[in-house]
Protein backbone atom coordinates (compact mmCIF):
# COMPACT_ATOMS: atom_id res chain seq x y z
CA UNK A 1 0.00 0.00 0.00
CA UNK A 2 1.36 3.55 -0.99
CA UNK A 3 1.83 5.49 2.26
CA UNK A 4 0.19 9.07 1.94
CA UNK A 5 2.37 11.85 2.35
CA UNK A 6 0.29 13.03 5.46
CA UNK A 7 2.53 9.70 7.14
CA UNK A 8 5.91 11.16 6.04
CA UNK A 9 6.05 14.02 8.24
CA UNK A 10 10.04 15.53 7.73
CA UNK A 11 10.09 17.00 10.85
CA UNK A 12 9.82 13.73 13.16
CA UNK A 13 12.24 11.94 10.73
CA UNK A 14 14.25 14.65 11.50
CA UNK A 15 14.60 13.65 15.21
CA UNK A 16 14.45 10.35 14.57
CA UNK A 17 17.40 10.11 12.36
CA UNK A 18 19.64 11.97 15.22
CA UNK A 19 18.04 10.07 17.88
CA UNK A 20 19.08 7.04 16.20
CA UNK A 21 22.23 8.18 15.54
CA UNK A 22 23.19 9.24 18.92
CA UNK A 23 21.11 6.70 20.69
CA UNK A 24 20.04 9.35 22.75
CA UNK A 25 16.44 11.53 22.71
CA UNK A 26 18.53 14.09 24.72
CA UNK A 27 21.25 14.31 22.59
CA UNK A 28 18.97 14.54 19.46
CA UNK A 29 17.27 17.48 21.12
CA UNK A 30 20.53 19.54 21.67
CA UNK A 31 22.10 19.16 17.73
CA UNK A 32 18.35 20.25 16.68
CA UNK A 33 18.20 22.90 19.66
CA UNK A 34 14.30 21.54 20.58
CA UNK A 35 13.61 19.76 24.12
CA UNK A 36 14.06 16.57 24.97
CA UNK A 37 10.25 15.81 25.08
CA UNK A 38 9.36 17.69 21.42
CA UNK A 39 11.89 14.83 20.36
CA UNK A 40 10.07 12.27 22.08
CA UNK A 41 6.86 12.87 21.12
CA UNK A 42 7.65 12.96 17.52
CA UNK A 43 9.03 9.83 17.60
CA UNK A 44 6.31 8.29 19.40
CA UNK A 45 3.80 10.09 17.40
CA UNK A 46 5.67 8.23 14.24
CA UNK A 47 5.37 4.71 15.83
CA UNK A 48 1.24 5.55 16.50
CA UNK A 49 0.95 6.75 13.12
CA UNK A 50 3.36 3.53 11.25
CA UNK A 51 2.47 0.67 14.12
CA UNK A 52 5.76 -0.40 14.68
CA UNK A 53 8.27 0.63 17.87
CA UNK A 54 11.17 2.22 16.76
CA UNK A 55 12.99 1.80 20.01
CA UNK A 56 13.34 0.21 23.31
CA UNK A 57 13.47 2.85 26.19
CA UNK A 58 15.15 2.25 29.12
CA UNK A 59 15.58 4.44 32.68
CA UNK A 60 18.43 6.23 30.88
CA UNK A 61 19.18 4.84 27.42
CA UNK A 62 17.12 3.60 24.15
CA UNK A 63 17.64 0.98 22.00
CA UNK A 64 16.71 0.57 18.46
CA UNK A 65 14.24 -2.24 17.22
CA UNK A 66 14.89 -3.80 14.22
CA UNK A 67 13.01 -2.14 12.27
CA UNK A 68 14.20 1.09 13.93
CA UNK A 69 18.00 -0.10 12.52
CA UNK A 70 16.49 -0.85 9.61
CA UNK A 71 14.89 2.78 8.85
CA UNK A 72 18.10 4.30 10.54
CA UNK A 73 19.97 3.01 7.82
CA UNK A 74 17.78 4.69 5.00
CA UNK A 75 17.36 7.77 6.78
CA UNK A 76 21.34 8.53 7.54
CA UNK A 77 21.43 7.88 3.79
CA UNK A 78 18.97 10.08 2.64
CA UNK A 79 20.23 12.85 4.83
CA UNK A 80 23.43 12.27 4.04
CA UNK A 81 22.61 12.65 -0.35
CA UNK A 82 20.40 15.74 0.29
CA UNK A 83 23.64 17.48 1.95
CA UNK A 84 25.82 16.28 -0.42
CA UNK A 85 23.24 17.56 -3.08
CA UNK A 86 23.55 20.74 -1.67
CA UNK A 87 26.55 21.45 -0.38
CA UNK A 88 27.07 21.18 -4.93
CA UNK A 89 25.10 23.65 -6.02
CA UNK A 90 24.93 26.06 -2.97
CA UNK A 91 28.18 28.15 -2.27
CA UNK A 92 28.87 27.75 1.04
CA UNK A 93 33.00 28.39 2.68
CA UNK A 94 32.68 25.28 4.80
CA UNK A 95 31.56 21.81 3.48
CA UNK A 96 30.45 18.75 5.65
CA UNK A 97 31.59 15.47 4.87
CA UNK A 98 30.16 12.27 6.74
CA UNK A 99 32.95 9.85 7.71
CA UNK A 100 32.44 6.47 9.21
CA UNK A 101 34.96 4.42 10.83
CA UNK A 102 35.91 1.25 13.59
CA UNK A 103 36.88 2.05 16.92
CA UNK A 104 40.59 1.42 16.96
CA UNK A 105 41.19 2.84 13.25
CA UNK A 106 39.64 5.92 14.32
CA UNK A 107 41.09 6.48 17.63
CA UNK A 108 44.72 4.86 16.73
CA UNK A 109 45.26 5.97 12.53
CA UNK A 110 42.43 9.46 12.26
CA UNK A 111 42.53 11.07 15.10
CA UNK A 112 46.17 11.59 15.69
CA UNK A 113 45.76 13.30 11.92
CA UNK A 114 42.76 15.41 11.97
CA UNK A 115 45.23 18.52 12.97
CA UNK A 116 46.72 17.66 9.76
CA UNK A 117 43.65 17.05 7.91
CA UNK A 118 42.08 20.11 9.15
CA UNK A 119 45.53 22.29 8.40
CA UNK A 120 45.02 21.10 4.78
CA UNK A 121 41.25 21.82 4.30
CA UNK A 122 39.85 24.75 6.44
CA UNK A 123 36.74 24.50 4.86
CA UNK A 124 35.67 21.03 5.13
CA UNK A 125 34.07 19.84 8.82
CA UNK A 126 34.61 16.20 8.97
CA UNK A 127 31.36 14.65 10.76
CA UNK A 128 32.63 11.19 12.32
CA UNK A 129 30.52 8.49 12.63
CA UNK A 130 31.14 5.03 14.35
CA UNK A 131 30.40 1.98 12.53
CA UNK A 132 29.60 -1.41 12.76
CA UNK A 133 31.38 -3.81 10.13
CA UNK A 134 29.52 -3.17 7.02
CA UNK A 135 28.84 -5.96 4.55
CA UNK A 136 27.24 -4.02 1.62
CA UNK A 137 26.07 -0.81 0.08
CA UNK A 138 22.84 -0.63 2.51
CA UNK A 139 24.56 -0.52 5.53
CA UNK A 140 26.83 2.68 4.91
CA UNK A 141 25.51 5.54 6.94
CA UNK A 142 27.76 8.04 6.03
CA UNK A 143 29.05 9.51 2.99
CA UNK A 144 32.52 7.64 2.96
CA UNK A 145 33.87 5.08 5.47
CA UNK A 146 36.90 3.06 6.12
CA UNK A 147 36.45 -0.83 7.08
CA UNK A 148 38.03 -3.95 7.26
CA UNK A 149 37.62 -7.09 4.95
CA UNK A 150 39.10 -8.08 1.53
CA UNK A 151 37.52 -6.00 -0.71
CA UNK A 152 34.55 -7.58 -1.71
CA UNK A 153 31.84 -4.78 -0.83
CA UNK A 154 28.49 -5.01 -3.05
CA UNK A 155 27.32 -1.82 -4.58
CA UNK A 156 30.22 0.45 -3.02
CA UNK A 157 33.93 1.57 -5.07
CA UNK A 158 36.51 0.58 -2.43
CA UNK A 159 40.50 0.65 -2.11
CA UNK A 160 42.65 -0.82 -0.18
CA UNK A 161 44.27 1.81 2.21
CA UNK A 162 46.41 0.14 4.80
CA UNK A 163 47.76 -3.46 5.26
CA UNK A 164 48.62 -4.90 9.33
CA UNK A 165 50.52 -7.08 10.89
CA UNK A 166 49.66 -9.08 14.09
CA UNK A 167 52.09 -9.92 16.98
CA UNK A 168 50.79 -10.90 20.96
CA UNK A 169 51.86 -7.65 23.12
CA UNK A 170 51.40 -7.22 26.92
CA UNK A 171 51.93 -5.17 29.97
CA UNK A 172 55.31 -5.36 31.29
CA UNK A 173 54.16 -5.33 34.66
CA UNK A 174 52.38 -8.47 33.56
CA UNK A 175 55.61 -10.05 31.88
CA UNK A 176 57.39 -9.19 35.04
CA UNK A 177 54.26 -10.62 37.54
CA UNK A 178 54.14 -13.90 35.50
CA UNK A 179 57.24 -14.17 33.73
CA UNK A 180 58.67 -17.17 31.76
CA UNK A 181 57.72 -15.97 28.18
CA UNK A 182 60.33 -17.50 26.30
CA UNK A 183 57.88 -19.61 23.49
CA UNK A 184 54.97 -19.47 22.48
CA UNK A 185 53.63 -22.49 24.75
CA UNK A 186 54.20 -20.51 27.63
CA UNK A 187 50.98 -18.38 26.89
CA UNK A 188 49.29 -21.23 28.51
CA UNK A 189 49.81 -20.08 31.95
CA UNK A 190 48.82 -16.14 30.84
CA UNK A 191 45.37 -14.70 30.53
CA UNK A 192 44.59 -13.68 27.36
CA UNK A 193 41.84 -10.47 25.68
CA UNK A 194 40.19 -10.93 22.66
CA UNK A 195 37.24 -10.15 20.61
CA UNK A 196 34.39 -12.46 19.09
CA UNK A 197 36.10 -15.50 17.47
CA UNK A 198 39.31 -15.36 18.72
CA UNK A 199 40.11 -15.38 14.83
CA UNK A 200 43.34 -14.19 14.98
CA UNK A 201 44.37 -15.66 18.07
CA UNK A 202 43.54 -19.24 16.46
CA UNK A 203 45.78 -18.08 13.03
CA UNK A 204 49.04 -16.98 15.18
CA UNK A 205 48.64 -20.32 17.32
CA UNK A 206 48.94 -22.47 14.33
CA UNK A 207 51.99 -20.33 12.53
CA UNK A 208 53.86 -20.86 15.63
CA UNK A 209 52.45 -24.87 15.69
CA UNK A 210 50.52 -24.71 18.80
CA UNK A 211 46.91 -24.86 17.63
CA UNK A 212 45.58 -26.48 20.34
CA UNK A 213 47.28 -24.61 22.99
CA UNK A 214 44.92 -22.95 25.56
CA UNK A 215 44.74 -19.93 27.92
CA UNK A 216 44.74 -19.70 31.81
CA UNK A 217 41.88 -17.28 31.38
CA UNK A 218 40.02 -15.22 28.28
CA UNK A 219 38.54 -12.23 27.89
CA UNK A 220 36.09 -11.22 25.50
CA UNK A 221 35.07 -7.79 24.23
CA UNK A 222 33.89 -5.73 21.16
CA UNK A 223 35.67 -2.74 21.14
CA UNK A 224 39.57 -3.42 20.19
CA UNK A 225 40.68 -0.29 21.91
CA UNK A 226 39.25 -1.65 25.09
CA UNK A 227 41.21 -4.74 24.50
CA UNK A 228 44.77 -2.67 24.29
CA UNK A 229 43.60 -0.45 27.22
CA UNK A 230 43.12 -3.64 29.26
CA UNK A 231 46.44 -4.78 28.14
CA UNK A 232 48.17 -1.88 28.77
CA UNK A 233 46.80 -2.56 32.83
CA UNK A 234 47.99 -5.41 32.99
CA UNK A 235 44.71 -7.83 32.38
CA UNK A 236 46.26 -10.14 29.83
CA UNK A 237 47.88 -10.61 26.52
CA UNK A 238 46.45 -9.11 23.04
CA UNK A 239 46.76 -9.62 20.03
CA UNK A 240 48.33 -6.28 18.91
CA UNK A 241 47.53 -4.86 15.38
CA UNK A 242 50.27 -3.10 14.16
CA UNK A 243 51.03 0.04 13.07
CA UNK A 244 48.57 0.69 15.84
CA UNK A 245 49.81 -0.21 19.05
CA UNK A 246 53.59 0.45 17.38
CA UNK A 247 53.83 3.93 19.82
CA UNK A 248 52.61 1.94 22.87
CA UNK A 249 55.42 -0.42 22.02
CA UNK A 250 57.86 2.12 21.30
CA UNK A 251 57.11 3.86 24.67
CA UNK A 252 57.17 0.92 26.86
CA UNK A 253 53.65 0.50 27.68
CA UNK A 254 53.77 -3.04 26.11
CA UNK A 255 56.45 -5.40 24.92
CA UNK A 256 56.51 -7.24 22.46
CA UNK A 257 58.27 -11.36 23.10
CA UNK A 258 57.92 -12.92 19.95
CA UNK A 259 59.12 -11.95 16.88
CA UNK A 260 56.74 -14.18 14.28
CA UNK A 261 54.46 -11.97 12.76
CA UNK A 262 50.75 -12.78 10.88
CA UNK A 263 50.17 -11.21 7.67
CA UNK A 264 46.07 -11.70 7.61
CA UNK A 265 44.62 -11.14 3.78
CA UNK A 266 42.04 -9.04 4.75
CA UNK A 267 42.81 -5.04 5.30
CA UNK A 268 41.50 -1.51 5.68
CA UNK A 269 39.19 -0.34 2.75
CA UNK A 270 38.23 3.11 2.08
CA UNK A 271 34.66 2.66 0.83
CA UNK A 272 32.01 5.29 -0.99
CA UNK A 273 29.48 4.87 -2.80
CA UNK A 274 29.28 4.96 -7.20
CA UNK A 275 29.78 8.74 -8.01
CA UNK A 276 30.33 9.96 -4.16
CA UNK A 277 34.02 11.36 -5.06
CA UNK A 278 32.27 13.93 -7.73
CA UNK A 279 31.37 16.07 -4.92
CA UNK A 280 34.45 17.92 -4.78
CA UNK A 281 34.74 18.09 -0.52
CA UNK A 282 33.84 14.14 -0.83
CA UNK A 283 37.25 13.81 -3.08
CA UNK A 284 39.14 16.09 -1.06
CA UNK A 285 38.43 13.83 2.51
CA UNK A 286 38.99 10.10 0.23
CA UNK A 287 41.84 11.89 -1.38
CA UNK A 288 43.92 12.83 1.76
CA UNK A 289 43.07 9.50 3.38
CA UNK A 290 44.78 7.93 0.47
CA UNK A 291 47.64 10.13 0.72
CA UNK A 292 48.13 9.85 4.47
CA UNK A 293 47.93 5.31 4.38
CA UNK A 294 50.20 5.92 1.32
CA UNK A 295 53.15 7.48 3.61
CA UNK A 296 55.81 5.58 5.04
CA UNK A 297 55.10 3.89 8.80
């Protein structure tokens, strides 16, 4: 059934798309300067009007359904071509570019160079999203992003940007508290961090032949910069991704005991979408990401 224009209401998808963004009705409410409760109301009035629920509200946070994820998706997208739209044909001295990226690319490889960036192009404001691993065209919420994988993206132009390397690092308060790390079998008596699968774990076990080998203790998390940060105090052994962590070895802050490295296939992608880059602030942002993975380690 064609939905009547009357159920489109701009304003409400509006707050939704920044409440969903930011996960947060208050938060939506201060980037569009209403209150908290305008922003609530709209949204609720939209899940009245549609019969669905958006999102899950809790005492102090909200959660998106499924089919609040779902419409997310479409909305940052929409939003995201009607600026780009603009920002061509209306003169304006400062473009905004929409940039997604992972958690320990962003905090370890961009932020250290946004001076840089910024140096380079007064005029562009770089709006940084954080994303989820993105397995096609549909799920890119911004107007460029950087991810990991092999290349294989449907429906979005993407180039390989940065290759890593992955060696176990650790504390040295932790090396010195445990000690004994002369070969790789004597990880059996360390804890160990890692996240999901333990995918890379399992590939630097069997190039050093001890596949089966486990750990006194594991543990898991999502977020890889929480994984170095609980290396760093002393909590276990990570597997270190490298150039990343190369200053926190460098400084001291973890060691590095073995010396075999793994070379996974997969690497950092920049991604955008089929004719993104002819927006000249879009090619200016892709362009200097290039040129910054492109420079020597």
């Amino acid at each position: 059934m064609k939905i009547s224009q009357q159920r489109l209401p701009l304003t409400a998808l509006r707050s939704f798309e920044a409440a969903a963004r930011l996960l947060s009705f208050k938060a939506a409410a201060e980037e569009l300067r209403v209150t908290p409760t305008s922003v609530s109301n709209q949204i609720r009035q939209l899940e009245l009007d549609w019969g669905c629920l958006l999102f899950v509200r809790k005492t102090r946070k909200v959660f998106l359904t499924d089919a609040g994820r779902s419409l997310a998706r479409v909305m940052s997208r929409a939003f995201d071509d009607i600026r780009a739209e603009v920002e061509t044909h209306i003169s304006s001295n400062r473009k905004t570019v929409t940039l997604a990226v992972g958690p320990i690319f962003g905090a370890r490889w961009l932020i250290p160079r946004l001076s840089k960036f910024y140096r380079l192009n007064p005029n562009i404001e770089l709006v940084l999203h954080h994303s989820p691993r993105i397995t096609d065209v549909e799920q890119l919420v911004a107007t460029i992003a950087v991810d990991w994988g092999i290349g294989d993206w449907q429906g979005l132009n993407a180039h390989r940007l940065l290759d890593v390397i992955y060696r176990p690092v650790l504390s040295p308060a932790l090396l010195a508290e445990r000690g004994g790390l002369t070969s790789p079998a004597d990880l059996a008596r360390y804890p160990i961090i890692h996240q999901w699968d333990r995918e890379e774990w399992n590939a630097w076990l069997k190039l050093v032949g001890q596949p089966d080998l486990r750990f006194a203790r594991e543990t898991v998390t999502r977020d890889s910069n929480l994984a170095l940060q609980a290396a760093m105090e002393g909590q276990g052994v990570v597997m270190g991704t490298f150039p990343f962590v190369s200053g926190e070895v460098a400084a001291g802050r973890l060691v590095c005991p073995f010396d075999t490295e793994l070379h996974p296939a997969r690497g950092y992608y920049l991604l955008n979408r089929p004719g993104a880059r002819s927006v000249p602030a879009v090619n200016a942002v892709c362009a200097w990401i290039e040129a910054e993975a492109a420079l020597p380690l």
